[in-house]
N, C-alpha and C. Protein backbone atom coordinates (compact mmCIF):
# COMPACT_ATOMS: atom_id res chain seq x y z
N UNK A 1 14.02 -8.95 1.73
CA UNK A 1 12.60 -9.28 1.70
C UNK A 1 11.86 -8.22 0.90
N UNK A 2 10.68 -8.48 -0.42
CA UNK A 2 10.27 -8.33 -1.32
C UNK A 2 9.36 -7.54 -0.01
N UNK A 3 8.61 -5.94 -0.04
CA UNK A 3 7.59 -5.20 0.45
C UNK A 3 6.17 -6.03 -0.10
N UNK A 4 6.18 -6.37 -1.23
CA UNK A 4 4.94 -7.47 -1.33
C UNK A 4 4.87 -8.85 -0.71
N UNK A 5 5.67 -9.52 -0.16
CA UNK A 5 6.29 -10.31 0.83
C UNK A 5 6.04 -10.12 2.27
N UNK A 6 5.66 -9.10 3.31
CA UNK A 6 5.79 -8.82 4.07
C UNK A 6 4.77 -9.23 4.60
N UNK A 7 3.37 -8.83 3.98
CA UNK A 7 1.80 -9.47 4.47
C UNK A 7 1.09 -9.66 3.26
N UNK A 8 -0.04 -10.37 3.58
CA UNK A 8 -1.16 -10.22 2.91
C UNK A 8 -1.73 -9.21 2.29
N UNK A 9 -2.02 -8.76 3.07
CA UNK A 9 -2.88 -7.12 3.01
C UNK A 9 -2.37 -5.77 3.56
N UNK A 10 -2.09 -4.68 3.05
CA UNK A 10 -1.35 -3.66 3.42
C UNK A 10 -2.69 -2.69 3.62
N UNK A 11 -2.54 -2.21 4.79
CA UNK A 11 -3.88 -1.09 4.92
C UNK A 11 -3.48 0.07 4.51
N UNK A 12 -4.78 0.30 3.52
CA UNK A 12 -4.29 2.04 2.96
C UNK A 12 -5.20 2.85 3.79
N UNK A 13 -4.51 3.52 4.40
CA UNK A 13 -5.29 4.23 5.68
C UNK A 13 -5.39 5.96 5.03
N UNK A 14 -6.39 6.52 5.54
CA UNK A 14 -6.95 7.81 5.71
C UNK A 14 -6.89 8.52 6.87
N UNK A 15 -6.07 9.55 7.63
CA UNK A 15 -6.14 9.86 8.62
C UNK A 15 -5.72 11.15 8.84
N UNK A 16 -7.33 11.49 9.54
CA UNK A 16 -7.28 13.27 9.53
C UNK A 16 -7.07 13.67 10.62
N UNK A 17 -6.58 12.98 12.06
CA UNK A 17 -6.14 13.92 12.77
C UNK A 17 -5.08 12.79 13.46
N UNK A 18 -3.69 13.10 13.31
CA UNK A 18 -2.77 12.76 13.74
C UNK A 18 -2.72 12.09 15.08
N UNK A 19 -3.62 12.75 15.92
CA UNK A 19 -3.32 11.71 16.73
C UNK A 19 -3.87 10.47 17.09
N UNK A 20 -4.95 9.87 16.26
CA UNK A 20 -5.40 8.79 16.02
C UNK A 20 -4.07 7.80 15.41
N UNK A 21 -3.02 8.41 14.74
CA UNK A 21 -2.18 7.58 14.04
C UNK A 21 -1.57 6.51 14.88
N UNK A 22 -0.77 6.81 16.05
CA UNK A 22 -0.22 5.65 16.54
C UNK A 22 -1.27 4.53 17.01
N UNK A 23 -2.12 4.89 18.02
CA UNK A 23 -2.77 3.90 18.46
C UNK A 23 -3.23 2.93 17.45
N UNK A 24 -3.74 3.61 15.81
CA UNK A 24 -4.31 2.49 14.79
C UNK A 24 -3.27 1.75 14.36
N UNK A 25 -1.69 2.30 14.32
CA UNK A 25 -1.17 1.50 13.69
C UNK A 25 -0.71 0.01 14.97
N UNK A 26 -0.61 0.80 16.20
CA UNK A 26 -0.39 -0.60 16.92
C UNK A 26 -2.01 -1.75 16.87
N UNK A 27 -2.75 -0.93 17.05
CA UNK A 27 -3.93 -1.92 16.60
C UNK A 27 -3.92 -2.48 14.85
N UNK A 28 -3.61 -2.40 13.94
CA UNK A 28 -3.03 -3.04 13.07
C UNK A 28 -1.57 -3.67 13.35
N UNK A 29 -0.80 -3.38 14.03
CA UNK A 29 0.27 -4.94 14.42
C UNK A 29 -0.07 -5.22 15.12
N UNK A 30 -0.70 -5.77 16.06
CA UNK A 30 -1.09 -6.64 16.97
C UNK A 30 -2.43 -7.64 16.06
N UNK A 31 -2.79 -7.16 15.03
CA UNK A 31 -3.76 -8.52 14.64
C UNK A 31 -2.87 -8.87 13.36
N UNK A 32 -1.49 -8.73 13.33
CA UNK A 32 -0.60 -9.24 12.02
C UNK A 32 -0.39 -8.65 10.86
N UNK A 33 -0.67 -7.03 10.76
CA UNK A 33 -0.63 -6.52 9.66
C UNK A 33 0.70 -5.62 10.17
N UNK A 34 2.14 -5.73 10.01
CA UNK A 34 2.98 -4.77 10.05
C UNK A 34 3.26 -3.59 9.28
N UNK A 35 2.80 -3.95 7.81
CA UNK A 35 2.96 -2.96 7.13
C UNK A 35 1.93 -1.91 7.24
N UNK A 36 1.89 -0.70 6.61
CA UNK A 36 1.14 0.34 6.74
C UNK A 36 1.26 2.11 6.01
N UNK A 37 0.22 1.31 4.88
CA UNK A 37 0.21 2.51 3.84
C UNK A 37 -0.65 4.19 3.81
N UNK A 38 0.00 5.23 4.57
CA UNK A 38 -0.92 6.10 5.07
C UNK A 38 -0.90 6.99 3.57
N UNK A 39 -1.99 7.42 3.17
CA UNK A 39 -2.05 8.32 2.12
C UNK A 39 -1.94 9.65 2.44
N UNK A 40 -1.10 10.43 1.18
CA UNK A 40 -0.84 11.91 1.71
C UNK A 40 -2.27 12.37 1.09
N UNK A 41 -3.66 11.99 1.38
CA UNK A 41 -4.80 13.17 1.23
C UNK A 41 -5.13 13.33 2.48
N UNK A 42 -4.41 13.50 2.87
CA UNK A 42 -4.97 14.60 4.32
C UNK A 42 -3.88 15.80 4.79
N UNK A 43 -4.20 16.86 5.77
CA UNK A 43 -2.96 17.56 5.99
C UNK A 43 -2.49 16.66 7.18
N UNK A 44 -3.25 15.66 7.69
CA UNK A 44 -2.46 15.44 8.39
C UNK A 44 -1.66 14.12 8.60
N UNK A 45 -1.29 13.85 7.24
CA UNK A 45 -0.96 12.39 7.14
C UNK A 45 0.43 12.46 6.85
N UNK A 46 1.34 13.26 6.96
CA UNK A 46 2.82 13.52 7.08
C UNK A 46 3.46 13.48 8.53
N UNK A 47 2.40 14.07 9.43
CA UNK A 47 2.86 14.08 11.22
C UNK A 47 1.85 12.95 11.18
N UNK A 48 1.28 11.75 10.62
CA UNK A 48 0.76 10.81 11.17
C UNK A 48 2.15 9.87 10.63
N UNK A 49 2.69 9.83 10.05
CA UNK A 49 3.75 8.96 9.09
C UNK A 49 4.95 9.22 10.50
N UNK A 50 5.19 10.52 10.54
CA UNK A 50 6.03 10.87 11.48
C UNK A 50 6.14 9.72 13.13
N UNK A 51 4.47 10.42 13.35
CA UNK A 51 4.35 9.67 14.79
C UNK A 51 4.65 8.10 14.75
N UNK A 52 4.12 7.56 14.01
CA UNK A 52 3.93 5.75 13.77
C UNK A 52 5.60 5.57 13.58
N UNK A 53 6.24 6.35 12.80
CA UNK A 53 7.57 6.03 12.55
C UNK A 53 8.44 5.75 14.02
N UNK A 54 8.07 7.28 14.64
CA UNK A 54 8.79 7.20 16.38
C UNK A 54 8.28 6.30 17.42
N UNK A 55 7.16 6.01 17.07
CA UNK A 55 6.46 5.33 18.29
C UNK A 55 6.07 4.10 18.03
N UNK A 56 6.07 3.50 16.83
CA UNK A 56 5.81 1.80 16.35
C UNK A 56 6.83 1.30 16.14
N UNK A 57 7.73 1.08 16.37
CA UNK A 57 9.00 0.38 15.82
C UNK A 57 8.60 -1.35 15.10
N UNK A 58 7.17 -1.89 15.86
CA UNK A 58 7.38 -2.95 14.96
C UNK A 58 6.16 -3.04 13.34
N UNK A 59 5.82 -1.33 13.26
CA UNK A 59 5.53 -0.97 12.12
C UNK A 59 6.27 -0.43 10.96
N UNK A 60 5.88 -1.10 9.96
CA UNK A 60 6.74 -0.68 8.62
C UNK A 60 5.47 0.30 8.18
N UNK A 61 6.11 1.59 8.41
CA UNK A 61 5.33 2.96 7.67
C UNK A 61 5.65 3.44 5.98
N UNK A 62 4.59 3.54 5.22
CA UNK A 62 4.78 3.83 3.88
C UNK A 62 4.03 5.33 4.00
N UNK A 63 4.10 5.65 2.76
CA UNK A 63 3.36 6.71 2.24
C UNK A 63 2.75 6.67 0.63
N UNK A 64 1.76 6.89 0.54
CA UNK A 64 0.82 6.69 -0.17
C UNK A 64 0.22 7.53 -0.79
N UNK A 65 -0.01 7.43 -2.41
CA UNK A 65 -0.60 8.57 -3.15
C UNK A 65 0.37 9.97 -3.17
N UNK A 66 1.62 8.98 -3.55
CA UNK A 66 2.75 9.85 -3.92
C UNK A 66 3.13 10.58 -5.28
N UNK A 67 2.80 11.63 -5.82
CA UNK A 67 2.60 12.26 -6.82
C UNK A 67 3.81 13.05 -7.06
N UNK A 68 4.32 13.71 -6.06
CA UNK A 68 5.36 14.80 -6.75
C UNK A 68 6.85 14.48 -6.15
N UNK A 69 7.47 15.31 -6.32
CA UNK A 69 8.95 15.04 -5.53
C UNK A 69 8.86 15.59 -4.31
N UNK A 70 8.23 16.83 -4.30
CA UNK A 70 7.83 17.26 -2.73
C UNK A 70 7.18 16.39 -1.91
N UNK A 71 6.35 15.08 -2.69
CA UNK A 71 5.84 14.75 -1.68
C UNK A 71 6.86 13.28 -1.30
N UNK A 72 7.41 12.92 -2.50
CA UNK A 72 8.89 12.27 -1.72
C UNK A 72 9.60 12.57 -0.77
N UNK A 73 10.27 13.68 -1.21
CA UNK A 73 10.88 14.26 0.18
C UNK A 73 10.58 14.53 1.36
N UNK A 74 9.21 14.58 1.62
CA UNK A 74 8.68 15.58 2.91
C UNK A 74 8.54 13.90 3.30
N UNK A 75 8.13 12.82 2.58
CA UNK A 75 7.66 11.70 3.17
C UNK A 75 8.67 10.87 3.84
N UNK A 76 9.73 11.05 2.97
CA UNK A 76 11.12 10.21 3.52
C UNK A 76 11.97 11.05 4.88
N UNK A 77 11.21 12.50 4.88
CA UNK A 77 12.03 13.14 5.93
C UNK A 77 10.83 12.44 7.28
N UNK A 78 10.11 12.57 6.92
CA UNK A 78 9.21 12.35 7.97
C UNK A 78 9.26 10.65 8.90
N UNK A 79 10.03 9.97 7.74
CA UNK A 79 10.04 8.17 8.82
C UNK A 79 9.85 7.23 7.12
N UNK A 80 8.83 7.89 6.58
CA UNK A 80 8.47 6.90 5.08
C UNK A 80 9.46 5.70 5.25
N UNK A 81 9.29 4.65 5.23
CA UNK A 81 9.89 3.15 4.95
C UNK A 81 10.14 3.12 3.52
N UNK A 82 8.77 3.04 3.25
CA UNK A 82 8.62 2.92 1.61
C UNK A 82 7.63 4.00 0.80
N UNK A 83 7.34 3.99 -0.61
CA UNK A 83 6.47 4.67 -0.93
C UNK A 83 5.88 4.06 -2.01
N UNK A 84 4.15 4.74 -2.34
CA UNK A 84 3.60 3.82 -3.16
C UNK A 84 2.93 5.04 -4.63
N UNK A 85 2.98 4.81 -5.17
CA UNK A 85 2.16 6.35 -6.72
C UNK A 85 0.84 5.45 -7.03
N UNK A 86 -0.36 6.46 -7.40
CA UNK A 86 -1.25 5.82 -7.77
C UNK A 86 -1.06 5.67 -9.44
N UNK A 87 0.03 6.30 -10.12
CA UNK A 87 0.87 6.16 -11.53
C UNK A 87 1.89 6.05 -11.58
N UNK A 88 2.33 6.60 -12.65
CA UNK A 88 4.02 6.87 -12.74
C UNK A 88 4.39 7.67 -14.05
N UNK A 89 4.90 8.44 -13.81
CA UNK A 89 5.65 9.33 -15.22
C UNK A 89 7.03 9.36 -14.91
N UNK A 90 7.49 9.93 -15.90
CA UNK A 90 9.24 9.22 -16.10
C UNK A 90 9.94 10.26 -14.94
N UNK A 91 9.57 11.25 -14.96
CA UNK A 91 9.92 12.24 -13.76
C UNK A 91 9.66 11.60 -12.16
N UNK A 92 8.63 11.05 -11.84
CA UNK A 92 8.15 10.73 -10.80
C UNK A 92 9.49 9.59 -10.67
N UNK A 93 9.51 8.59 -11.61
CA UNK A 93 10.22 7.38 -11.37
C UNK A 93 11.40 7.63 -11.08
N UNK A 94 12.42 8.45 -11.75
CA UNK A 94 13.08 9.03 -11.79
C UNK A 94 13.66 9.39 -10.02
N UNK A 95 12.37 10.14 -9.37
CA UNK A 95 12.63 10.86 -8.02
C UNK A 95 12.60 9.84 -7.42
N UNK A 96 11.91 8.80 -7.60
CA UNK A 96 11.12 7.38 -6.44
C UNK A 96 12.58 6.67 -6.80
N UNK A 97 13.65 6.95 -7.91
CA UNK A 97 14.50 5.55 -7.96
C UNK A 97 15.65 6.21 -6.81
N UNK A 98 15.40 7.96 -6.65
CA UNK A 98 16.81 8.23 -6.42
C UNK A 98 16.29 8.80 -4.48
N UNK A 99 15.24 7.94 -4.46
CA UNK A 99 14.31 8.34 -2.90
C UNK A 99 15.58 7.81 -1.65
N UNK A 100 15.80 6.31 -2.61
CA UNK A 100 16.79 5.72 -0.85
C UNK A 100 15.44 4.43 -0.23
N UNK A 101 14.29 4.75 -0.87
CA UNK A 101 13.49 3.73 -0.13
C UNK A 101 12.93 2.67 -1.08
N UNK A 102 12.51 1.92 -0.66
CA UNK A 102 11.88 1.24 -1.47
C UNK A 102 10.52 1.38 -1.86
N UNK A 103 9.88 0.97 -3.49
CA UNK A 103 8.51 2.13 -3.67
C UNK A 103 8.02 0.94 -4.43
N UNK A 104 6.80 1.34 -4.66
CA UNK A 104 5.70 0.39 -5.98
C UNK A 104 4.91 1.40 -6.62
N UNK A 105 5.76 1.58 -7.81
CA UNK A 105 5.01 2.81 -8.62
C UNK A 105 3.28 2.24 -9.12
N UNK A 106 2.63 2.92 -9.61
CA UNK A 106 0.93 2.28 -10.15
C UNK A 106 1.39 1.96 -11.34
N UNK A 107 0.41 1.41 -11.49
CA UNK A 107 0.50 0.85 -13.19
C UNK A 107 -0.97 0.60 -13.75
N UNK A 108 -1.84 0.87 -14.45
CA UNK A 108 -2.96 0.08 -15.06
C UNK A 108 -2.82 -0.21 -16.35
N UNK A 109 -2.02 -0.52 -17.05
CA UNK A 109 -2.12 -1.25 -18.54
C UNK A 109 -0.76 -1.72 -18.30
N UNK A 110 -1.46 -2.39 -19.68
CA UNK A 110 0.40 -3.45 -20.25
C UNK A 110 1.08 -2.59 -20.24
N UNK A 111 1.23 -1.58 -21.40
CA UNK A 111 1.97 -0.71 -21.65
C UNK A 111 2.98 0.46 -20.36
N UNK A 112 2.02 0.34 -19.16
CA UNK A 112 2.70 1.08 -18.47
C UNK A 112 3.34 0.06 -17.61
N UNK A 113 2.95 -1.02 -17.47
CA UNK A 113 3.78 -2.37 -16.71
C UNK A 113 4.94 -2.85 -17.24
N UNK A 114 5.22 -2.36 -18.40
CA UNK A 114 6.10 -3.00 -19.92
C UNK A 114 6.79 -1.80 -19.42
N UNK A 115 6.46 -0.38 -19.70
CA UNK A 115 8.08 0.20 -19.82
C UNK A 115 8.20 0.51 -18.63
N UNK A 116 8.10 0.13 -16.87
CA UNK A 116 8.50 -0.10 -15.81
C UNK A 116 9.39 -1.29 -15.88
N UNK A 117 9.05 -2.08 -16.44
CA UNK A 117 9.57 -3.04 -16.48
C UNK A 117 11.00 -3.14 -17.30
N UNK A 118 11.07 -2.36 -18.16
CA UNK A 118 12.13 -1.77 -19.14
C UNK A 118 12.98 -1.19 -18.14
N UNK A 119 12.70 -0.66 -17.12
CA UNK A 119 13.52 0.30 -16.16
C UNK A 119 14.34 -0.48 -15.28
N UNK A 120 13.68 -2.66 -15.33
CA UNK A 120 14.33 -3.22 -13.86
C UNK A 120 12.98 -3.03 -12.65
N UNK A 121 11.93 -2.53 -13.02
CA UNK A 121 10.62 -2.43 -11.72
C UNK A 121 10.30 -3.10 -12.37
N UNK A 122 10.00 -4.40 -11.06
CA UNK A 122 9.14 -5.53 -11.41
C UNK A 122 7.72 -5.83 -10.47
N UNK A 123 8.00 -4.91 -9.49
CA UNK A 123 7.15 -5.29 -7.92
C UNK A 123 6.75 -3.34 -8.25
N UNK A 124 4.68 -3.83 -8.69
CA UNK A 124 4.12 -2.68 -9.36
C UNK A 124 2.98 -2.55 -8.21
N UNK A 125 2.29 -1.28 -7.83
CA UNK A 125 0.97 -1.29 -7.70
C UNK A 125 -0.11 -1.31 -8.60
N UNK A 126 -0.97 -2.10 -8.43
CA UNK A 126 -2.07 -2.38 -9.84
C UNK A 126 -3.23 -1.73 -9.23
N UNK A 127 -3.31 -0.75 -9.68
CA UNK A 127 -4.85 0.71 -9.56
C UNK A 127 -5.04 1.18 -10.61
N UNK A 128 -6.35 1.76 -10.24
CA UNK A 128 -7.34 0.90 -9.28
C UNK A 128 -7.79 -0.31 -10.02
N UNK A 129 -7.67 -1.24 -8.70
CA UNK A 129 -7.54 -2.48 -8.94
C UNK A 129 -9.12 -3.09 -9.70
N UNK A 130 -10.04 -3.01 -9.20
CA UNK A 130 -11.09 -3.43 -9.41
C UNK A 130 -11.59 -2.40 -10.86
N UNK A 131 -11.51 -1.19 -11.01
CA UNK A 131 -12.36 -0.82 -11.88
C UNK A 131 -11.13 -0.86 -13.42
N UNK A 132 -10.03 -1.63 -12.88
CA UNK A 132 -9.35 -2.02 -14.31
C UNK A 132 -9.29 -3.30 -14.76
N UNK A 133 -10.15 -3.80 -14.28
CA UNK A 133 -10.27 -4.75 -14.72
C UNK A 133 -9.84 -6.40 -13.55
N UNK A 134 -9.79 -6.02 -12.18
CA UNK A 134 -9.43 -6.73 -11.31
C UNK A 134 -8.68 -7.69 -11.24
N UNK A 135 -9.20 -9.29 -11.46
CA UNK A 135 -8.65 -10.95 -11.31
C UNK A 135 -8.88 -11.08 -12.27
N UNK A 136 -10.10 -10.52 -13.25
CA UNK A 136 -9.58 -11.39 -14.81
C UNK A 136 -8.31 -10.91 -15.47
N UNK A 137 -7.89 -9.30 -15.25
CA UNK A 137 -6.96 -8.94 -16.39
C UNK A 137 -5.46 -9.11 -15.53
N UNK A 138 -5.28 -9.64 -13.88
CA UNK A 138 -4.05 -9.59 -13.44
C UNK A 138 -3.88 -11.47 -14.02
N UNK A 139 -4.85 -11.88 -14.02
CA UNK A 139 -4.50 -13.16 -14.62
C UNK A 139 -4.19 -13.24 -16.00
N UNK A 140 -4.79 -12.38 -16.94
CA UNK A 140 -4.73 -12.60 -18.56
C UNK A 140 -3.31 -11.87 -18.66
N UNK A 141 -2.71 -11.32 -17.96
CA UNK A 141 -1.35 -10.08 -18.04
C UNK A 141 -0.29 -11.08 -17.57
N UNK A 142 -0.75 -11.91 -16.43
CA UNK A 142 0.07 -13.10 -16.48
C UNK A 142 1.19 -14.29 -16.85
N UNK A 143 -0.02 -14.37 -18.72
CA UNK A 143 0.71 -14.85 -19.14
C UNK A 143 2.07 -13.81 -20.01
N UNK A 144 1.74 -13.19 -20.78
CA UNK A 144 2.77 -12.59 -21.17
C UNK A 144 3.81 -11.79 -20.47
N UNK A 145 3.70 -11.65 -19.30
CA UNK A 145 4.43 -10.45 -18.47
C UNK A 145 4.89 -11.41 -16.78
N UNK A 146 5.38 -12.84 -17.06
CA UNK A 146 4.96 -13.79 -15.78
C UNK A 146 6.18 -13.05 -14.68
N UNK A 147 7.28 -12.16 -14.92
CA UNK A 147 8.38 -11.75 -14.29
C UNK A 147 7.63 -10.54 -13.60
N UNK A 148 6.80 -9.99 -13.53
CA UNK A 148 6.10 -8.69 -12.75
C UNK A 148 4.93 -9.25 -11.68
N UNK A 149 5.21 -8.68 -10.67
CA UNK A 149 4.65 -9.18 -9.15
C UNK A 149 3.70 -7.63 -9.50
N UNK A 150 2.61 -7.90 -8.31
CA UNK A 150 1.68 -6.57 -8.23
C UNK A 150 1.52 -6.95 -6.40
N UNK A 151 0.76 -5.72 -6.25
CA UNK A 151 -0.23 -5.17 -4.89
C UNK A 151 -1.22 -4.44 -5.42
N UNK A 152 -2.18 -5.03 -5.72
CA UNK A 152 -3.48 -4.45 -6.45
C UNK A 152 -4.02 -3.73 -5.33
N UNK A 153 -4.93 -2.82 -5.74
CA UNK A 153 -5.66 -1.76 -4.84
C UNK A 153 -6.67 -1.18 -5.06
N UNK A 154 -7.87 -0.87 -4.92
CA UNK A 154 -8.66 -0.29 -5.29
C UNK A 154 -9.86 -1.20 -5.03
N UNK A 155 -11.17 -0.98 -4.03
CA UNK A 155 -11.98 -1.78 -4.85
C UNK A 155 -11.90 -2.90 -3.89
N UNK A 156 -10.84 -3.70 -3.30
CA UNK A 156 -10.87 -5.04 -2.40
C UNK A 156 -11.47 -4.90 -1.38
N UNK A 157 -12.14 -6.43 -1.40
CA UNK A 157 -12.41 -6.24 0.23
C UNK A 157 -12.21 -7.55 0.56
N UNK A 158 -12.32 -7.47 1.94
CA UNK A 158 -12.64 -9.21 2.60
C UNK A 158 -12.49 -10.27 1.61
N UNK A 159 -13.95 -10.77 0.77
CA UNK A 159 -14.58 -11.25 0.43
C UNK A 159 -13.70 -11.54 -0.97
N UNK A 160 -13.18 -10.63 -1.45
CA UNK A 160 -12.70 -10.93 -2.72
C UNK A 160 -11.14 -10.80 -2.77
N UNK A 161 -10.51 -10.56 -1.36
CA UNK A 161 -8.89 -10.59 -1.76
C UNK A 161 -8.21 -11.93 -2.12
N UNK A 162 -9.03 -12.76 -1.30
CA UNK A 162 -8.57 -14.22 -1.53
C UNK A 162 -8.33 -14.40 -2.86
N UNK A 163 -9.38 -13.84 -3.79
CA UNK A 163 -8.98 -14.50 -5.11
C UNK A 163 -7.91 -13.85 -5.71
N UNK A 164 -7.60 -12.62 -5.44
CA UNK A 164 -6.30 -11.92 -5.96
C UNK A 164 -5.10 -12.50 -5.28
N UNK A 165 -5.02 -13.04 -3.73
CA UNK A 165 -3.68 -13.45 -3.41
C UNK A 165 -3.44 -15.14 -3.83
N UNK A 166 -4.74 -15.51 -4.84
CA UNK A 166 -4.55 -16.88 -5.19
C UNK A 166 -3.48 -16.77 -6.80
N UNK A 167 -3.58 -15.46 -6.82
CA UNK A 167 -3.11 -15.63 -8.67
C UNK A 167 -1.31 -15.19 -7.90
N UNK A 168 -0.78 -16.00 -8.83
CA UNK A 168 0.75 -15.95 -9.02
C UNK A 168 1.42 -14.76 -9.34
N UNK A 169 1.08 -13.63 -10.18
CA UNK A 169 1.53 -12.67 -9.85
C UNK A 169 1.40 -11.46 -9.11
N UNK A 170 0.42 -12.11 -7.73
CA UNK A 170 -0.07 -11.27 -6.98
C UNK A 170 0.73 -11.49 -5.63
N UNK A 171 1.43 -10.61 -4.52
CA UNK A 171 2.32 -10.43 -3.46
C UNK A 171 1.41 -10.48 -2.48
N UNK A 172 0.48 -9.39 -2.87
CA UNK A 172 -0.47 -8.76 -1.88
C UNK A 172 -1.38 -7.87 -2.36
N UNK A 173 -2.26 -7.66 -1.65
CA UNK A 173 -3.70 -6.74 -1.47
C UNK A 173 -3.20 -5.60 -0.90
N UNK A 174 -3.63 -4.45 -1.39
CA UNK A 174 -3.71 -3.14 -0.38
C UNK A 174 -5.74 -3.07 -0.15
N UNK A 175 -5.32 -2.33 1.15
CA UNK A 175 -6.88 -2.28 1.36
C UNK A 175 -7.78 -1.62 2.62
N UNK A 176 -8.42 -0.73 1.95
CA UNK A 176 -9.02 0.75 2.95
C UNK A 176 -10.31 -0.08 3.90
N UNK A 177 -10.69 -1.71 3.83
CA UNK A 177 -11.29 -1.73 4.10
C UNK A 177 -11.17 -2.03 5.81
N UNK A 178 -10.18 -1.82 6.53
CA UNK A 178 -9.34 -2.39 7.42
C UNK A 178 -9.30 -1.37 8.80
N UNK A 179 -9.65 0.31 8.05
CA UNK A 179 -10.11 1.15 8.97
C UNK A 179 -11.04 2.00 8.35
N UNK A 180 -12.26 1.08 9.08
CA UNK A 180 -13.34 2.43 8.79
C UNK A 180 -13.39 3.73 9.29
N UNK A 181 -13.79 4.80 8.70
CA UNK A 181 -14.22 5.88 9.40
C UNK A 181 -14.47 6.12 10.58
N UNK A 182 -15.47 5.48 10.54
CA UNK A 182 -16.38 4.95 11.93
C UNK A 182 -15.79 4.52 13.04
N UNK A 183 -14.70 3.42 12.53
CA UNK A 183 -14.06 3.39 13.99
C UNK A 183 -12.71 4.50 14.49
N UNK A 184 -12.40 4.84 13.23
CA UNK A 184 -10.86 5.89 13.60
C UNK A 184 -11.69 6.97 14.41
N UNK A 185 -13.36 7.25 14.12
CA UNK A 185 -13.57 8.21 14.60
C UNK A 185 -13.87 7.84 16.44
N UNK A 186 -14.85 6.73 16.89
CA UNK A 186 -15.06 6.00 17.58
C UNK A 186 -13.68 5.82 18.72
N UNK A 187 -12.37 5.81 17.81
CA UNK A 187 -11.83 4.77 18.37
C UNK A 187 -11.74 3.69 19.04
N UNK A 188 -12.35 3.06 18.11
CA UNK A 188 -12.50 1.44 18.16
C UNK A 188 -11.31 0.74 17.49
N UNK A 189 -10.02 0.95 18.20
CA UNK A 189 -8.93 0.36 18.00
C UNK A 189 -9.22 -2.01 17.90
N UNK A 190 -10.06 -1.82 19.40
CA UNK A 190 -10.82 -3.54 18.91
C UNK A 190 -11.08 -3.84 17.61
N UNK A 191 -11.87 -3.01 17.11
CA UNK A 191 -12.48 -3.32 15.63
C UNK A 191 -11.33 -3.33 14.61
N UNK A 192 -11.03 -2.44 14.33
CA UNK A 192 -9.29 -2.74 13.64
C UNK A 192 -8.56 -3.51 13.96
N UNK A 193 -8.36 -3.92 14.94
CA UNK A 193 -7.34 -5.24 15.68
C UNK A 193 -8.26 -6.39 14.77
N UNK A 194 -9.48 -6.38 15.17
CA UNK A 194 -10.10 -7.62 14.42
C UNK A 194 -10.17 -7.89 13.01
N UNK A 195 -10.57 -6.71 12.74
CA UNK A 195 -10.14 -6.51 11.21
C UNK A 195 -8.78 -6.95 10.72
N UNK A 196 -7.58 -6.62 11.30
CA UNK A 196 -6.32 -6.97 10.48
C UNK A 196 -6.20 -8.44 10.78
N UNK A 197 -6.68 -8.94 12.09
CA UNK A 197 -6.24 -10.71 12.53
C UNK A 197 -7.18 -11.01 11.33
N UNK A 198 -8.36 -10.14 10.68
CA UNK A 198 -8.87 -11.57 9.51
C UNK A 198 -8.57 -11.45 8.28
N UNK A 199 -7.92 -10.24 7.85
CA UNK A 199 -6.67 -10.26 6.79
C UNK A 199 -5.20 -10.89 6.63
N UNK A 200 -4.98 -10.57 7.99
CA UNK A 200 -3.11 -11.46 7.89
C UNK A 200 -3.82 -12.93 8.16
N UNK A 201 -4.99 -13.64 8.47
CA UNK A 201 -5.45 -14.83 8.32
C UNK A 201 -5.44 -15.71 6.66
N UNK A 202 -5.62 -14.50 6.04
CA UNK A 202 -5.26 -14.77 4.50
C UNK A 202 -4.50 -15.78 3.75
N UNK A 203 -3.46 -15.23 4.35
CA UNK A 203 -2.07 -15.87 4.11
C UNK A 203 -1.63 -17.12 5.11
């Protein structure tokens, strides 16, 4: 099973104090979102990857805003399922092919979708999604490039993922809009539960 396959919408989460991590991620599987993309900008989003890994079993934990090889490694030691780059350079790809997990390097132009694609990566992250040009250019890329799947990011919300999971070379949405601030701070695990039942509704 294709990681763009799995859901609709993959939440790219922000989380600065670890122990908010498990409870959000079971409140994201329980409204249908299993997957779960935590970004390494925080210090504490390596022991949040960790915890969700030991304590969610019916969460698939990623790591997110993967830049170096250190941050491969520390991510895959920590539980990482999968991993996601907001780019890719031949070094990075290189570390992500020889990780053991499964990854979706970034991509924003032809050119960098083309020589991923040269490599055998066909299943890309498309960032940022919206300020490159969103649903018109994953559709116009379409035609010439119809063998490359995406998980666009950047920029989605509610309101407008529908039209990205309507185009054919789209898997899935990633999307921060799924835990606000407000509630990780709150803990308003409800509000996130509700939030993911009207994303995995998507699909």
């Amino acid at each position: 099973m294709s990681l763009l396959d799995l859901a609709p919408v993959v939440p790219v989460v922000v989380i600065d104090d670890a122990a908010t991590a498990v409870p959000l991620a079971r409140a994201l599987v329980a409204g249908g979102l299993p997957v779960i993309e935590v970004t390494l900008r925080t210090p504490a989003a390596r022991e949040a990857i960790a915890r969700i890994a030991a304590e969610v079993p019916d969460a698939t934990v990623g790591a997110g805003t993967v830049r170096t090889t250190d941050d491969i490694a520390a991510s895959v030691s920590a539980g990482a399922k999968f991993l996601v780059s907001p780019g890719t350079t031949s070094s990075l790809v290189e570390a992500l092919d020889s990780s053991g997990v499964p990854y979706l390097p970034g991509a924003a132009t032809v050119s960098e979708v083309m020589a991923l694609a040269e490599r055998g990566i066909k299943e890309l992250k498309f960032f940022p999604a919206e300020a490159a040009g969103g649903v018109p250019y994953l559709k116009a890329i379409g035609g010439p490039l119809p063998d490359v799947r995406f998980c666009p990011t950047g920029g989605i919300r509610l309101a407008t993922a529908p039209d990205y999971l309507a185009l054919p070379n789209v898997g899935c949405v990633g999307g921060t809009w799924l835990t606000p601030a407000d509630a990780l701070a709150a803990g308003d695990w409800g509000r996130v539960e509700k939030l993911a039942a009207e994303a995995a509704a998507l699909r």
